[in-house]
C-alpha atoms as a PDB file:
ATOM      1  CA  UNK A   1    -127.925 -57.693  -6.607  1.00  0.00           C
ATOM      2  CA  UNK A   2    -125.746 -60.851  -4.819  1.00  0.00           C
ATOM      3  CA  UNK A   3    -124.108 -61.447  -8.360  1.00  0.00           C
ATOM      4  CA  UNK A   4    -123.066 -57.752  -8.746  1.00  0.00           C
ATOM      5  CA  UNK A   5    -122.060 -57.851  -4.692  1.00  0.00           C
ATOM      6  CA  UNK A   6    -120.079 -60.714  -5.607  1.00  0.00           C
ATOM      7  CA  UNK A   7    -118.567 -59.324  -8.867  1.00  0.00           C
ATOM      8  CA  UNK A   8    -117.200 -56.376  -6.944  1.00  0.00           C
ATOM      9  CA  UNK A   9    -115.573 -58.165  -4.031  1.00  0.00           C
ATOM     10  CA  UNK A  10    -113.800 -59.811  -6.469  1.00  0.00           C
ATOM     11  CA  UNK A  11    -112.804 -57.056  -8.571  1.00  0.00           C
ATOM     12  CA  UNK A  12    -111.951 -55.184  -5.115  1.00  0.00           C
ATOM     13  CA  UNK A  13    -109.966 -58.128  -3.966  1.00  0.00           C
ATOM     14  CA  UNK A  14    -108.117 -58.345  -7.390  1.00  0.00           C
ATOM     15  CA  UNK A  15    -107.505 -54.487  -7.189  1.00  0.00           C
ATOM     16  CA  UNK A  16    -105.602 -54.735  -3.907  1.00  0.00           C
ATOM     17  CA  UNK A  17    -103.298 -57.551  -4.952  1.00  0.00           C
ATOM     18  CA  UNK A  18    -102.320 -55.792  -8.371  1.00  0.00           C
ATOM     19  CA  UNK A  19    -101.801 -52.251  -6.651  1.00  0.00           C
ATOM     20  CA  UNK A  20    -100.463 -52.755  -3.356  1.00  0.00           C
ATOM     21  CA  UNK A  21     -96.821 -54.098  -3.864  1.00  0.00           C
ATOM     22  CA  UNK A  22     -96.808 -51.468  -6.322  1.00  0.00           C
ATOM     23  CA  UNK A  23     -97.820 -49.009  -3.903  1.00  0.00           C
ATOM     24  CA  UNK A  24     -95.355 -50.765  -1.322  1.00  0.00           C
ATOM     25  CA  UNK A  25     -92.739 -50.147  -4.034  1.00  0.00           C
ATOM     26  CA  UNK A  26     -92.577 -46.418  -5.394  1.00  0.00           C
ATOM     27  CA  UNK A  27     -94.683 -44.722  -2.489  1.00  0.00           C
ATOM     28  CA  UNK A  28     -92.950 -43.476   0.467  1.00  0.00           C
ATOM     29  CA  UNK A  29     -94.397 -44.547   4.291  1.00  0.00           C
ATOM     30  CA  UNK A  30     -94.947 -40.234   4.581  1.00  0.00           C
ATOM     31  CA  UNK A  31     -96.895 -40.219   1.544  1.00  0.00           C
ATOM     32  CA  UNK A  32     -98.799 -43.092   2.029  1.00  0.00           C
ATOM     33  CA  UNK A  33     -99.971 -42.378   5.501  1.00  0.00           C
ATOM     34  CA  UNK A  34    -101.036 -38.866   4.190  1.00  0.00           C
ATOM     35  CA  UNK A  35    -102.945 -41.079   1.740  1.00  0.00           C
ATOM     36  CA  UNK A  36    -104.668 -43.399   4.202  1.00  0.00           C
ATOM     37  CA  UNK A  37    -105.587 -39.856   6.289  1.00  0.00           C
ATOM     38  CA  UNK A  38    -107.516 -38.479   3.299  1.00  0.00           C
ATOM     39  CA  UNK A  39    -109.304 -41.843   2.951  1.00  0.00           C
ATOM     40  CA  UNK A  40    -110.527 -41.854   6.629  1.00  0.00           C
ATOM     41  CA  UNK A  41    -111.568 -38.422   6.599  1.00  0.00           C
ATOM     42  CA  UNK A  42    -114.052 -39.278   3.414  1.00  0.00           C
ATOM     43  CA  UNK A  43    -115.251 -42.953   4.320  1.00  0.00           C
ATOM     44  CA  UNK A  44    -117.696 -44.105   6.391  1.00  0.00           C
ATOM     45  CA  UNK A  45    -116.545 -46.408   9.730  1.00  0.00           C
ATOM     46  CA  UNK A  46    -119.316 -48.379   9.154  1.00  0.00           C
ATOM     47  CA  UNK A  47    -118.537 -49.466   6.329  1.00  0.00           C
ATOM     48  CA  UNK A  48    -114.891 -49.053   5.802  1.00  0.00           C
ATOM     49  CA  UNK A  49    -113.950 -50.882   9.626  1.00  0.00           C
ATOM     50  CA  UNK A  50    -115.374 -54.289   8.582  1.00  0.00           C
ATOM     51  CA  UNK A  51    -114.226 -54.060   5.326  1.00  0.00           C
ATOM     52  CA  UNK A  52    -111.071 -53.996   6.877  1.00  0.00           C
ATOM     53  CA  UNK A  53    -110.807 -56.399   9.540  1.00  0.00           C
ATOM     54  CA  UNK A  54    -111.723 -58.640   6.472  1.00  0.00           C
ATOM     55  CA  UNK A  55    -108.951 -58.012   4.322  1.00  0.00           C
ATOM     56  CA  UNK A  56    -106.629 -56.580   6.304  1.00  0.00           C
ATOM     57  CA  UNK A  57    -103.086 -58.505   6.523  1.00  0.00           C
ATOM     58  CA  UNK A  58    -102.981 -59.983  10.177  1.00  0.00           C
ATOM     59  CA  UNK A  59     -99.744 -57.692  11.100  1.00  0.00           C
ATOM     60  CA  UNK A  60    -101.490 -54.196   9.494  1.00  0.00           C
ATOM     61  CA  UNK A  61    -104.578 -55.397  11.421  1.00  0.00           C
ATOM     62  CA  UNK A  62    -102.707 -56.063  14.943  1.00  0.00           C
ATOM     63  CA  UNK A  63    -101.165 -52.382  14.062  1.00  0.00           C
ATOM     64  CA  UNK A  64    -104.912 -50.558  13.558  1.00  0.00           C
ATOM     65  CA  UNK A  65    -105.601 -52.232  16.838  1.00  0.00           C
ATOM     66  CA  UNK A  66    -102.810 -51.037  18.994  1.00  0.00           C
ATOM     67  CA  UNK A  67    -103.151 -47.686  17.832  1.00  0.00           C
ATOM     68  CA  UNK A  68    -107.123 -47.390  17.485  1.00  0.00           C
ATOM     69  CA  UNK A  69    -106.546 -48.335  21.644  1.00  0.00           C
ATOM     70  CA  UNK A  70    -108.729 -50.899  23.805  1.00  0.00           C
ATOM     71  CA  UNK A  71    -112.429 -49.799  22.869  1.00  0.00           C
ATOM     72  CA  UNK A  72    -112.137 -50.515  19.281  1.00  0.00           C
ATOM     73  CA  UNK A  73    -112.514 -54.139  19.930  1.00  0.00           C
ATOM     74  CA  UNK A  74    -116.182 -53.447  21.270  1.00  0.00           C
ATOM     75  CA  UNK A  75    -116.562 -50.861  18.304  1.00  0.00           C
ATOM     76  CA  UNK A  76    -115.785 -53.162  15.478  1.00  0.00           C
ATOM     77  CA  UNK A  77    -118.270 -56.123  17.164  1.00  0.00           C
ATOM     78  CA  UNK A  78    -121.019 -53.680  16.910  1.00  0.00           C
ATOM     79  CA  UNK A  79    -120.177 -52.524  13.342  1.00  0.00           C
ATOM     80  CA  UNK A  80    -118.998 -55.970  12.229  1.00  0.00           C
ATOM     81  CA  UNK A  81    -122.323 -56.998  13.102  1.00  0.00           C
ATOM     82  CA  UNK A  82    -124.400 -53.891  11.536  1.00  0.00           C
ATOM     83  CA  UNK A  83    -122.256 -54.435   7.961  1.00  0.00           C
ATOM     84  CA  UNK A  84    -123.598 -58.302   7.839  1.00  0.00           C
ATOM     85  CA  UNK A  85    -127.009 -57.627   8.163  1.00  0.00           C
ATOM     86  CA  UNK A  86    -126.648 -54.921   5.610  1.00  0.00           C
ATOM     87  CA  UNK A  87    -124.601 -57.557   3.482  1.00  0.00           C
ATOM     88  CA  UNK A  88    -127.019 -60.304   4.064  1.00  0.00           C
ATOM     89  CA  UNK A  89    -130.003 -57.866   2.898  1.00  0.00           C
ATOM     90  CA  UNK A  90    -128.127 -57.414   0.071  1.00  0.00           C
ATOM     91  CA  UNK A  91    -126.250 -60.611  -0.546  1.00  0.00           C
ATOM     92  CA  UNK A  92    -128.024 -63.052   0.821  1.00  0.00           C
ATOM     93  CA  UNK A  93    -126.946 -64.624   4.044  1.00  0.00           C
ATOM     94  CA  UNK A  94    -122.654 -65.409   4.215  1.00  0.00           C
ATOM     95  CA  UNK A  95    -121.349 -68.731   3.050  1.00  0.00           C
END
């Protein structure tokens, strides 16, 4: 289970640098906020708000945070800390 957690980090990881600059490229901003919409409306915030704070560039993450308003700070503590104990279950504890 912590090799296949692994595996897919990295494949996630690798994903994001190979599609987002072409994403950056040939989608316009209209299109690719109606993108990110339909992704909010089908994750889970559990799940999907550590993720990322993780990976998030520190400029796109200073944007979710300005616009999310001055609660989301407490939020993401509480499901920061809720995703690492689910990692760590699954994962083993973080390195």
């Amino acid at each position: 289970m912590a090799r296949t957690h692994e595996l897919l980090a990295e494949h996630i990881a690798e994903e994001e640098r190979a599609v987002f600059p072409i994403v950056a490229r040939y989608v316009s901003a209209s299109d690719w906020d109606r993108v990110e919409k339909a992704a909010r409306t089908g994750g889970k915030m559990r799940f999907e708000a550590p993720r990322m704070l993780r990976h998030a560039e520190p400029s796109e993450l200073a944007k979710m945070k300005k616009e999310a308003g001055p609660i989301i700070g407490a939020l993401l503590a509480l499901l920061v800390r809720g995703h690492d104990k689910r990692e760590a279950i699954i994962a083993g504890p973080a390195r």
